[in-house]
PDB file of N, CA and C in Angstrom:
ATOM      1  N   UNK A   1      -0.723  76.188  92.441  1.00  0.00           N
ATOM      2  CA  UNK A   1       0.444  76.466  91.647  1.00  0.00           C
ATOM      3  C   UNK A   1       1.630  75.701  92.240  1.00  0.00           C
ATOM      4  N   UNK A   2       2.812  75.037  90.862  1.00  0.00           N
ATOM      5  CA  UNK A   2       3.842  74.445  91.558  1.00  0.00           C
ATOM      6  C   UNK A   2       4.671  74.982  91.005  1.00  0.00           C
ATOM      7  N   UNK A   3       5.729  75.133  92.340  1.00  0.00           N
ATOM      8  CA  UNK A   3       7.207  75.742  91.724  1.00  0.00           C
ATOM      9  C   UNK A   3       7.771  74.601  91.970  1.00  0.00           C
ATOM     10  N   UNK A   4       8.812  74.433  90.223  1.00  0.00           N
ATOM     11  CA  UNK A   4      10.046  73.476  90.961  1.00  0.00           C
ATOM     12  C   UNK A   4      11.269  74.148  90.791  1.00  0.00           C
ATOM     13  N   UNK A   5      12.172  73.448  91.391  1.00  0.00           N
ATOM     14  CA  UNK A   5      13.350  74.533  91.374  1.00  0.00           C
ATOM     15  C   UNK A   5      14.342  73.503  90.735  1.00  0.00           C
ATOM     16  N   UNK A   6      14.953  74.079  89.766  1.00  0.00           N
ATOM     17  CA  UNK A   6      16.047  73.392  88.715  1.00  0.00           C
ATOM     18  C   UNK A   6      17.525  73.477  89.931  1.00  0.00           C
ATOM     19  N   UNK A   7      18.414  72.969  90.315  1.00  0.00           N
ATOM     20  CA  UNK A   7      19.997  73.097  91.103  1.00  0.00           C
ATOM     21  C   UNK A   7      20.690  73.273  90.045  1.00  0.00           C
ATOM     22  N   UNK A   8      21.887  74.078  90.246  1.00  0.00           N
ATOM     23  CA  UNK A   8      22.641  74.275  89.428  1.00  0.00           C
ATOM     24  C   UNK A   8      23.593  72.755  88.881  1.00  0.00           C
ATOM     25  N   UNK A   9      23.506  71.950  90.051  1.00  0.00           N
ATOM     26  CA  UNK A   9      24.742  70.574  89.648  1.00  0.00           C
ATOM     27  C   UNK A   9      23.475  69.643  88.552  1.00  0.00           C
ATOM     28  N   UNK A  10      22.294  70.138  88.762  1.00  0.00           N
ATOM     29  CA  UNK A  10      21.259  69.111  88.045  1.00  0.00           C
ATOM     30  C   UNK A  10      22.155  69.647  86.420  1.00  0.00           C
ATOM     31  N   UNK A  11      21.924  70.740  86.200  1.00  0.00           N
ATOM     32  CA  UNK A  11      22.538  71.092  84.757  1.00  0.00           C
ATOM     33  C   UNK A  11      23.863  71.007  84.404  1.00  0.00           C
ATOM     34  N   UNK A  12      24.406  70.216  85.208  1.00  0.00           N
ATOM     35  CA  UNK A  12      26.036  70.400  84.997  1.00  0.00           C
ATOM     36  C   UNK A  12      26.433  69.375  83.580  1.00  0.00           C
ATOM     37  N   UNK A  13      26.797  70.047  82.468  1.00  0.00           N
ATOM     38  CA  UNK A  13      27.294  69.403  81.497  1.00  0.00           C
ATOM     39  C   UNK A  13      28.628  69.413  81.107  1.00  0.00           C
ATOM     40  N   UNK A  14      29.721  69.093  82.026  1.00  0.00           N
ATOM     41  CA  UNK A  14      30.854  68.655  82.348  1.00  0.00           C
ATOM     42  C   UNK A  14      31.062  67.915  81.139  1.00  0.00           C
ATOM     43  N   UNK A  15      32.043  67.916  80.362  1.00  0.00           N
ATOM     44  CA  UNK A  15      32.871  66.775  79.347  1.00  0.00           C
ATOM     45  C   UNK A  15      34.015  67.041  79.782  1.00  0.00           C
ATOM     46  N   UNK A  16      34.665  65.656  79.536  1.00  0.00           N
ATOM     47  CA  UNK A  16      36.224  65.278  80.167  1.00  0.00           C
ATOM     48  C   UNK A  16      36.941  64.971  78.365  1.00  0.00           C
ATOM     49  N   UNK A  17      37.587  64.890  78.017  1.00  0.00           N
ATOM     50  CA  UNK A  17      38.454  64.778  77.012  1.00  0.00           C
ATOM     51  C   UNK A  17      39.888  64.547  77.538  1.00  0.00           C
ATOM     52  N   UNK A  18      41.130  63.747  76.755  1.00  0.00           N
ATOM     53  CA  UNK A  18      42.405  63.411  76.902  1.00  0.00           C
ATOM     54  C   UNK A  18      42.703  63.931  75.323  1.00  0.00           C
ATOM     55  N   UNK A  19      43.335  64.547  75.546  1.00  0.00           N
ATOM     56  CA  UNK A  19      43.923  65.254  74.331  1.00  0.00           C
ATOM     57  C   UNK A  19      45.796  64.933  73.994  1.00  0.00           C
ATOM     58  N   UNK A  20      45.921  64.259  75.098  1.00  0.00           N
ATOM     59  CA  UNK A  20      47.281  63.449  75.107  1.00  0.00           C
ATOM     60  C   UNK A  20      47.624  62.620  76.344  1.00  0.00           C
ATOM     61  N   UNK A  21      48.672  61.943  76.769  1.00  0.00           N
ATOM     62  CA  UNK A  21      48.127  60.553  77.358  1.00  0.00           C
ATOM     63  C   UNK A  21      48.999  61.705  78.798  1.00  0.00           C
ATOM     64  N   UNK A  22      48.163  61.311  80.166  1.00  0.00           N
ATOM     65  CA  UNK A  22      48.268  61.927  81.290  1.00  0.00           C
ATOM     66  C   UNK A  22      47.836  63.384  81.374  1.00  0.00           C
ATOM     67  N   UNK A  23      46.970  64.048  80.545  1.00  0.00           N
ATOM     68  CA  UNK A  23      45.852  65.076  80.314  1.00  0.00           C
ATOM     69  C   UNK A  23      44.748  64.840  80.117  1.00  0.00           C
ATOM     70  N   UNK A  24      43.776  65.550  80.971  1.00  0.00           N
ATOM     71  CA  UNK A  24      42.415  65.038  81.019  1.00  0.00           C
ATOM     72  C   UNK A  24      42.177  66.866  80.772  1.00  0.00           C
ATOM     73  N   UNK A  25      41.338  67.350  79.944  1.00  0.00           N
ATOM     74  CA  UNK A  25      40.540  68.498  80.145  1.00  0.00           C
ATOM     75  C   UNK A  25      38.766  68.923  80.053  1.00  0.00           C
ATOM     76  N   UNK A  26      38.772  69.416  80.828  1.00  0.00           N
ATOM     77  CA  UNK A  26      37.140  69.352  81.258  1.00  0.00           C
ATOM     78  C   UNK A  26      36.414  70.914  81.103  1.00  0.00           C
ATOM     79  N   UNK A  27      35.509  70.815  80.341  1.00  0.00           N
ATOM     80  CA  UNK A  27      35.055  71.643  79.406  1.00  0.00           C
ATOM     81  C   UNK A  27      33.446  71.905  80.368  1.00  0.00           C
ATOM     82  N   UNK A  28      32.546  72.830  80.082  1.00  0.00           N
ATOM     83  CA  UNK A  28      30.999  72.823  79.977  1.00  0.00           C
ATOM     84  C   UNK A  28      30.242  73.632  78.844  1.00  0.00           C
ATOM     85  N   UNK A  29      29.952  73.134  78.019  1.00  0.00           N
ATOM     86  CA  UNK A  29      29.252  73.651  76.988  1.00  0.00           C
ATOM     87  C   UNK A  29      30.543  74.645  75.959  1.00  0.00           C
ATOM     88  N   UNK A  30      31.355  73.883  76.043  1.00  0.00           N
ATOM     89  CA  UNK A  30      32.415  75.123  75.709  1.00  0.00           C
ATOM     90  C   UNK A  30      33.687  75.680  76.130  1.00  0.00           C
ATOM     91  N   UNK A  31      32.844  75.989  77.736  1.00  0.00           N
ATOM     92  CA  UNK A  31      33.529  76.649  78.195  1.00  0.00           C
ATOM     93  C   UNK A  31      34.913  75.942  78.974  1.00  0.00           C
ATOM     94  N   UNK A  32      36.084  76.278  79.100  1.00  0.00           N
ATOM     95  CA  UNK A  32      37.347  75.786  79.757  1.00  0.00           C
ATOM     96  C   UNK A  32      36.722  75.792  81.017  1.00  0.00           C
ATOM     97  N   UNK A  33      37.364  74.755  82.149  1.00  0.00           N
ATOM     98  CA  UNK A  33      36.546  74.398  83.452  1.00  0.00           C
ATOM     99  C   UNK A  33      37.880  74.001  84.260  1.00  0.00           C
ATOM    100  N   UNK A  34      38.898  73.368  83.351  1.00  0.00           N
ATOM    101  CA  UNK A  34      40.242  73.021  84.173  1.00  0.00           C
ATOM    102  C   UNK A  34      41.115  72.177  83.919  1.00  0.00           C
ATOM    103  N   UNK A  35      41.855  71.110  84.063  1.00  0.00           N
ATOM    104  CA  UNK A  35      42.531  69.958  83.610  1.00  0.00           C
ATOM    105  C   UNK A  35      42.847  69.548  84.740  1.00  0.00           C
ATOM    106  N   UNK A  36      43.001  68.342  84.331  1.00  0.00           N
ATOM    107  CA  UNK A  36      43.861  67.093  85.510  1.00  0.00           C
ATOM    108  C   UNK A  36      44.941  66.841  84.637  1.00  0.00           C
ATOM    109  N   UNK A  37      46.259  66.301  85.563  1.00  0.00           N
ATOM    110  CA  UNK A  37      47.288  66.020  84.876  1.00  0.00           C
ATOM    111  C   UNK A  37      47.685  65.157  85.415  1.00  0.00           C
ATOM    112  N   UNK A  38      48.690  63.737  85.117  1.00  0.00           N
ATOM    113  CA  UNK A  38      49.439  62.908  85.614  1.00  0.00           C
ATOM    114  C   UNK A  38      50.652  63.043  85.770  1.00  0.00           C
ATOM    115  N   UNK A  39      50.871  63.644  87.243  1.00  0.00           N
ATOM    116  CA  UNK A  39      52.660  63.664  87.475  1.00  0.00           C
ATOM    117  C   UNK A  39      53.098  62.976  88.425  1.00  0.00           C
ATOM    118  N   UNK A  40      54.385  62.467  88.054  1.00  0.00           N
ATOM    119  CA  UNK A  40      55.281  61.125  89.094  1.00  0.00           C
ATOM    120  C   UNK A  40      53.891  60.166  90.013  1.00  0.00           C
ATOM    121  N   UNK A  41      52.846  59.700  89.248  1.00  0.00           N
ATOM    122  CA  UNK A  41      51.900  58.909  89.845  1.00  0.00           C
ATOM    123  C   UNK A  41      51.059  59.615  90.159  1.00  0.00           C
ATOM    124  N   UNK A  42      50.597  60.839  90.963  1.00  0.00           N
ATOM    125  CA  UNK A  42      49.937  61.241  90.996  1.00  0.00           C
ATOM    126  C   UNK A  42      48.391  62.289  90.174  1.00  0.00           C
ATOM    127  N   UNK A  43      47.551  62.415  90.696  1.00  0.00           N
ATOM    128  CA  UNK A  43      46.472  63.307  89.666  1.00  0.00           C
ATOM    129  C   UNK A  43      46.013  64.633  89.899  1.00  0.00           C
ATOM    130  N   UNK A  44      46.849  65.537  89.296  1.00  0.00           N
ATOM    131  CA  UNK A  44      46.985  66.864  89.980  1.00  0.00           C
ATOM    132  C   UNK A  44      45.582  67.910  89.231  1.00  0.00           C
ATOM    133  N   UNK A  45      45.158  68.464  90.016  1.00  0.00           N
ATOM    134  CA  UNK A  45      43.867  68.875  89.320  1.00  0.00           C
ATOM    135  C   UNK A  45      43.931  70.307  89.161  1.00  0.00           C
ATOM    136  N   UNK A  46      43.827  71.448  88.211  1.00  0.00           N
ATOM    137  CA  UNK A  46      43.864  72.772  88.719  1.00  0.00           C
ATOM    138  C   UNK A  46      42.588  73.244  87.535  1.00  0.00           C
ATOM    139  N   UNK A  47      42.065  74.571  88.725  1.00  0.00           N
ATOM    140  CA  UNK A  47      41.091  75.288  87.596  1.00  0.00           C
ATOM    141  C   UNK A  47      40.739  76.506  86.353  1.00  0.00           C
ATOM    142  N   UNK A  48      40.516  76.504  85.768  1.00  0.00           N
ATOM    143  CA  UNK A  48      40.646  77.494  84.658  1.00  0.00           C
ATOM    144  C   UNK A  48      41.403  78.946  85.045  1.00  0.00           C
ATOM    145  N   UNK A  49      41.956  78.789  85.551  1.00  0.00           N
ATOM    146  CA  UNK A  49      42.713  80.141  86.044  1.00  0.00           C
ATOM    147  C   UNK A  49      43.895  79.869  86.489  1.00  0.00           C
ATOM    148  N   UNK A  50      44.489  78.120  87.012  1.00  0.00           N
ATOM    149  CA  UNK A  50      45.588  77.172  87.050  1.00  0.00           C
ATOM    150  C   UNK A  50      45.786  77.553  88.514  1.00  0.00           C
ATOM    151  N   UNK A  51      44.977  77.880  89.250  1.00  0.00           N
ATOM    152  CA  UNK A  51      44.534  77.518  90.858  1.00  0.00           C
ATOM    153  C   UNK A  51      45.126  76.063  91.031  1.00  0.00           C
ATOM    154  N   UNK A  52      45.252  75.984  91.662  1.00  0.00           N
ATOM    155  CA  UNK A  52      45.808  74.293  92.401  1.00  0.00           C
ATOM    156  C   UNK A  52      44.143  73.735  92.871  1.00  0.00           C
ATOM    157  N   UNK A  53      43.894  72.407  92.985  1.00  0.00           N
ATOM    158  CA  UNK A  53      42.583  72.345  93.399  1.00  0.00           C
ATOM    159  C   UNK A  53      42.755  71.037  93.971  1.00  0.00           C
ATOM    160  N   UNK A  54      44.052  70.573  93.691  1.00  0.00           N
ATOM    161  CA  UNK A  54      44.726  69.360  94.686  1.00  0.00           C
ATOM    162  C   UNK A  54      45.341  68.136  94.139  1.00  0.00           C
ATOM    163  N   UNK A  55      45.983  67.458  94.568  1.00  0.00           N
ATOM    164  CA  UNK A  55      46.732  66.032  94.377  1.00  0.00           C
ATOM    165  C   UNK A  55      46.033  64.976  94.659  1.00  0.00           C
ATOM    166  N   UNK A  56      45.691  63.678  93.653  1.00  0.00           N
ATOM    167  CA  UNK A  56      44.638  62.912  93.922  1.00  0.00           C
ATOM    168  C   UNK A  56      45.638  61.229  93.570  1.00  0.00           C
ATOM    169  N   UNK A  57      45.254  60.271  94.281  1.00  0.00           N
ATOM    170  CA  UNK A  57      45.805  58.970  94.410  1.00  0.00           C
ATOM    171  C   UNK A  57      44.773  58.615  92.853  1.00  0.00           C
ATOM    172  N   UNK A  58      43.485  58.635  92.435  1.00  0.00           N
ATOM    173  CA  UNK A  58      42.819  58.413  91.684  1.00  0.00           C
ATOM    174  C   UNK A  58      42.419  59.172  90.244  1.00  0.00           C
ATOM    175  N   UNK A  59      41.901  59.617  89.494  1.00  0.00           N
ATOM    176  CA  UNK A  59      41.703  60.151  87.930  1.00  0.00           C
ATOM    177  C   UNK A  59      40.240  60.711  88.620  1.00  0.00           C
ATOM    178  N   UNK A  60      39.201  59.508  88.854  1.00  0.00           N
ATOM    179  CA  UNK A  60      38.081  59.657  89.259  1.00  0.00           C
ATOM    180  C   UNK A  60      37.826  61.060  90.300  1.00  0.00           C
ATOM    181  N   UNK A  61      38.965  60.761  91.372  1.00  0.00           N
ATOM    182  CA  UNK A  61      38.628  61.353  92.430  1.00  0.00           C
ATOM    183  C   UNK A  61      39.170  62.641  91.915  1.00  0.00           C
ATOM    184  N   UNK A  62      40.117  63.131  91.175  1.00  0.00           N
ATOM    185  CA  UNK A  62      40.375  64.457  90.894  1.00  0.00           C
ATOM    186  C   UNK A  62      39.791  65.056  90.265  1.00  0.00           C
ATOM    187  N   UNK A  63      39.203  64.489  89.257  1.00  0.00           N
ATOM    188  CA  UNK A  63      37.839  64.813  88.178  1.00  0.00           C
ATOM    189  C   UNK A  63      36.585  65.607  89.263  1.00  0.00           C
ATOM    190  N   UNK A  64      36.136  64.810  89.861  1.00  0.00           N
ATOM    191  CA  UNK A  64      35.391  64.688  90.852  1.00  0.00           C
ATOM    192  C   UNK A  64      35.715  66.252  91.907  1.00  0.00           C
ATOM    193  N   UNK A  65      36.779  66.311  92.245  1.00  0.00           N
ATOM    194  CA  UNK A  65      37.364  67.510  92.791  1.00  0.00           C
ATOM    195  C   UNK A  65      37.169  68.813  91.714  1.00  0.00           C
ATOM    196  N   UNK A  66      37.633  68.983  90.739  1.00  0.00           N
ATOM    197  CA  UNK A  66      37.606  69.774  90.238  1.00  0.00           C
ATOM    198  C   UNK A  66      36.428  70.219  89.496  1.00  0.00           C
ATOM    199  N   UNK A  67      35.110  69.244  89.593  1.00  0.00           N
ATOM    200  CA  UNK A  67      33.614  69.174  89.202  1.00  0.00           C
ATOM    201  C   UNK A  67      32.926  70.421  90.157  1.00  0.00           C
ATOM    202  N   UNK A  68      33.311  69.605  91.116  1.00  0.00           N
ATOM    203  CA  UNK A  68      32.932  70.315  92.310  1.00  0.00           C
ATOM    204  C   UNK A  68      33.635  71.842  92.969  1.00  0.00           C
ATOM    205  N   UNK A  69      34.661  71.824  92.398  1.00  0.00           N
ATOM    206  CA  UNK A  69      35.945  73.048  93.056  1.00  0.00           C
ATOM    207  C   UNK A  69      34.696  74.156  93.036  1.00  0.00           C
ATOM    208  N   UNK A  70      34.718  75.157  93.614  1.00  0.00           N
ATOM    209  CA  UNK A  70      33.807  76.254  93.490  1.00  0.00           C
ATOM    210  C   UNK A  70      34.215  77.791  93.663  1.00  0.00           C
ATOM    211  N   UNK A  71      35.775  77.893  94.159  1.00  0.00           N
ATOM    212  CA  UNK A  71      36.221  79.009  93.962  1.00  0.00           C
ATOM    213  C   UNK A  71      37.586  78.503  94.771  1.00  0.00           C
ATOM    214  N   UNK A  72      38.258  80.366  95.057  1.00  0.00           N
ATOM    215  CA  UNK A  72      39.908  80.159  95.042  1.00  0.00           C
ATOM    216  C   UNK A  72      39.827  79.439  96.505  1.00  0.00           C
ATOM    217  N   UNK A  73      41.040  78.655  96.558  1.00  0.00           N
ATOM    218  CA  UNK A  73      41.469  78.201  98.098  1.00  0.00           C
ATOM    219  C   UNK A  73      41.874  80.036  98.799  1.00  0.00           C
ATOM    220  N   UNK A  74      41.935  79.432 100.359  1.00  0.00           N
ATOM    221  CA  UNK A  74      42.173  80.343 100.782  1.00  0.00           C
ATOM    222  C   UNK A  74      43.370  81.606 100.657  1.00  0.00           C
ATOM    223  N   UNK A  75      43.541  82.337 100.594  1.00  0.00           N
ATOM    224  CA  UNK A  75      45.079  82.842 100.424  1.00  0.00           C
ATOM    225  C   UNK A  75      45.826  83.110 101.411  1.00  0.00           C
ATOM    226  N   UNK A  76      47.314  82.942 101.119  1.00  0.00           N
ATOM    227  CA  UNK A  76      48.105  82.928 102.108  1.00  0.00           C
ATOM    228  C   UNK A  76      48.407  84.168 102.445  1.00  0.00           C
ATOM    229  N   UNK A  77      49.256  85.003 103.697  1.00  0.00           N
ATOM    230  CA  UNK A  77      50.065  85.705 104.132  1.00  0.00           C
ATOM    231  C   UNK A  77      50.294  86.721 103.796  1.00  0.00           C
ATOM    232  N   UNK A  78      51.444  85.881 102.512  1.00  0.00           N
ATOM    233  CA  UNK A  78      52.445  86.583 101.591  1.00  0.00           C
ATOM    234  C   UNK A  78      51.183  87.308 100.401  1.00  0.00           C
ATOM    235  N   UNK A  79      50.146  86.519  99.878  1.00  0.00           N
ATOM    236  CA  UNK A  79      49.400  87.078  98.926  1.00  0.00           C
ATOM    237  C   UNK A  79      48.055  88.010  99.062  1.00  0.00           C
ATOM    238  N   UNK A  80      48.289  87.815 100.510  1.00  0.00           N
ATOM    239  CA  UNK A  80      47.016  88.788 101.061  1.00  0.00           C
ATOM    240  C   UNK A  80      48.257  90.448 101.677  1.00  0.00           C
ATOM    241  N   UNK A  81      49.606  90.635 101.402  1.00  0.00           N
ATOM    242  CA  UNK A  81      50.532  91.335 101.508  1.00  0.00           C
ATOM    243  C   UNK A  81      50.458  91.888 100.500  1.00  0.00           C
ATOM    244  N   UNK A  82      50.742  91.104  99.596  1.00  0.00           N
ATOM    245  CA  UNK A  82      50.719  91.807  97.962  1.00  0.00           C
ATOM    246  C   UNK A  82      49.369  92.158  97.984  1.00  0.00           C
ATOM    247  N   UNK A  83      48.313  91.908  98.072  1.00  0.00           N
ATOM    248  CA  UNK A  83      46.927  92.947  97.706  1.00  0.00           C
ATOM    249  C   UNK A  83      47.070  93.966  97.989  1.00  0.00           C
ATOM    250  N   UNK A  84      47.263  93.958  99.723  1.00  0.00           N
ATOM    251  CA  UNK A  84      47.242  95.307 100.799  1.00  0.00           C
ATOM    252  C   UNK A  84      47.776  96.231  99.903  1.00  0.00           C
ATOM    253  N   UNK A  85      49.241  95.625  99.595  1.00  0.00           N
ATOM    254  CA  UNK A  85      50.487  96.537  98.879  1.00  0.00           C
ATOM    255  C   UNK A  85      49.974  96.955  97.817  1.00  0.00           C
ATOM    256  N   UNK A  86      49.301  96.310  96.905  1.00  0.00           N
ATOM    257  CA  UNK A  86      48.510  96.737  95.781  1.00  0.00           C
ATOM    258  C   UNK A  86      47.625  97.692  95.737  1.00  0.00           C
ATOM    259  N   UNK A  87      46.690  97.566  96.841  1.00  0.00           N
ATOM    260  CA  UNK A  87      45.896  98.366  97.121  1.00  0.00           C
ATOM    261  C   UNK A  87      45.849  99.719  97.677  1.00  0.00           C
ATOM    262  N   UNK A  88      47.587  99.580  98.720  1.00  0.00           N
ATOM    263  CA  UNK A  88      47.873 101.109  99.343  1.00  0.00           C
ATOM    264  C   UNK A  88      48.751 101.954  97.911  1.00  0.00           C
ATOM    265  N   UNK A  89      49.166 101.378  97.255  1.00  0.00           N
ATOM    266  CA  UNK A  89      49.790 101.796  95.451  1.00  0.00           C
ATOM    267  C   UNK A  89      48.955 102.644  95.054  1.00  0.00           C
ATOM    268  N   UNK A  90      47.638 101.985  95.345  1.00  0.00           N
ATOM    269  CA  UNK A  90      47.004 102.209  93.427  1.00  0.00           C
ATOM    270  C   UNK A  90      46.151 103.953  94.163  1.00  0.00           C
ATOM    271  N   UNK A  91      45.925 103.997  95.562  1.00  0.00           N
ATOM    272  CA  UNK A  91      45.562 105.192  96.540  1.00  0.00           C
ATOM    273  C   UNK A  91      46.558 105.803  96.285  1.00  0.00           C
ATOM    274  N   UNK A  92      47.727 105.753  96.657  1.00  0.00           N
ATOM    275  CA  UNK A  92      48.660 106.930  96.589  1.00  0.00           C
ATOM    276  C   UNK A  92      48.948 107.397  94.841  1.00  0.00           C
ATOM    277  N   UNK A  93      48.714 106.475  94.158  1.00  0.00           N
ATOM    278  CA  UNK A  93      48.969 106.824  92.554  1.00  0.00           C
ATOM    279  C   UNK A  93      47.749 107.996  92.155  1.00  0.00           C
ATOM    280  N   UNK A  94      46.880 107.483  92.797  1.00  0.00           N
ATOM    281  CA  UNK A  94      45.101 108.343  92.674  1.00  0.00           C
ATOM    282  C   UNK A  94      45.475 110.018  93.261  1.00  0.00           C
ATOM    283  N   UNK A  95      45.882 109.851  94.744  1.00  0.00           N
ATOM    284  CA  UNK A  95      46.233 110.980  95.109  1.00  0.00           C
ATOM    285  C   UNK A  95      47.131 111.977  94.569  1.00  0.00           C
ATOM    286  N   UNK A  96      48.593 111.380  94.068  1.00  0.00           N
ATOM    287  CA  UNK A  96      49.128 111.686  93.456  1.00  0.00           C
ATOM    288  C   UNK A  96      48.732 112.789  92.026  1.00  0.00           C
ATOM    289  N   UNK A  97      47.704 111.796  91.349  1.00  0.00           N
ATOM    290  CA  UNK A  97      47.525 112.536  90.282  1.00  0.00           C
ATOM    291  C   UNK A  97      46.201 113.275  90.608  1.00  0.00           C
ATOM    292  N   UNK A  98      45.807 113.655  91.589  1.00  0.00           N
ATOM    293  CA  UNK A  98      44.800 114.793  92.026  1.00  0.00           C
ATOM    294  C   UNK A  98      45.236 116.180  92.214  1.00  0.00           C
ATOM    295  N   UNK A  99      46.442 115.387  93.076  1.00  0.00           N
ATOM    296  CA  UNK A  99      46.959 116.569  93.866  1.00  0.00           C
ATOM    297  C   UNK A  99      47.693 117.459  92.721  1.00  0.00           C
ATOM    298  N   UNK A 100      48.593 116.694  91.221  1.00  0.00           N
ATOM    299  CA  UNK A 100      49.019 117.409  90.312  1.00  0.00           C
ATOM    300  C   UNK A 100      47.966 118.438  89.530  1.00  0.00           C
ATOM    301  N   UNK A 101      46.565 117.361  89.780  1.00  0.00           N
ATOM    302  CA  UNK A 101      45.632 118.573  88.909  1.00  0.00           C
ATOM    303  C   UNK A 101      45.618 119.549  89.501  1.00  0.00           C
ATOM    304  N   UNK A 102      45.210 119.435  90.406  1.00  0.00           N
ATOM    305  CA  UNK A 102      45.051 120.476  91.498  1.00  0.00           C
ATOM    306  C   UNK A 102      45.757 121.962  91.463  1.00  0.00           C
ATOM    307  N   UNK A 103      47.271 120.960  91.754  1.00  0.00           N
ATOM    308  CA  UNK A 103      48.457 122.267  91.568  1.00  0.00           C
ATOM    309  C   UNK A 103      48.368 123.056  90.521  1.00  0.00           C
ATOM    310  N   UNK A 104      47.970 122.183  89.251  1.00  0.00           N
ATOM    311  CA  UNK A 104      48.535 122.504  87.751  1.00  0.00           C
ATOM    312  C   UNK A 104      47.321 123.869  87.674  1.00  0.00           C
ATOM    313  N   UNK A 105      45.724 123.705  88.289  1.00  0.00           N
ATOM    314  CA  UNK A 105      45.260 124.998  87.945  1.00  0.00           C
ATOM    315  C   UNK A 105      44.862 126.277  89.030  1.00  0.00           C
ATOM    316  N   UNK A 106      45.993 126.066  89.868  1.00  0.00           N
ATOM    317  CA  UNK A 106      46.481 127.141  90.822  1.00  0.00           C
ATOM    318  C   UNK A 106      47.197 128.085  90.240  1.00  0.00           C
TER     319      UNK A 106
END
């Protein structure tokens, strides 16, 4: 018996389209995947969620970047602050409305 194994980049059906001049958008089967854009010379690439995915001297090479991008860059500081903060919120909002049930059938 043979197994072969299909890779996910073997199936990659990536289309690039310019839908106006210094926009490139890149699609798979459909689906939105990201755009490149041309600003002050440069080829700025971001992904379907408008993540940054980087600044490129080339079209090729940002294409290429954003083919490949595979999830978020790391997060900073300030945005791993706001989670925490988010996260100690959404606990005290929970508690909050326990503790009212609670009271309410005392």
């Amino acid at each position: 018996m043979t197994l072969e194994l299909t890779y996910a980049e073997d199936l990659s059906t990536t289309t690039w389209k310019s839908p106006a001049a210094g926009l490139w958008v890149a699609s798979d089967s459909g689906t939105y995947l990201g755009m490149v854009e041309r600003i002050e010379g440069r080829y700025v690439a971001s992904d379907s969620t408008g993540r940054d995915v980087g600044s490129f001297d080339e079209l090729n090479d940002a294409q290429l970047a954003l083919d490949n991008f595979t999830g978020a860059p790391a997060a900073n500081s300030r945005d791993m602050l706001m989670m925490k903060a988010i996260v100690a919120m959404t606990g005290v909002t929970a508690l909050a409305l326990a503790a009212s049930v609670v009271l309410r059938w005392q």
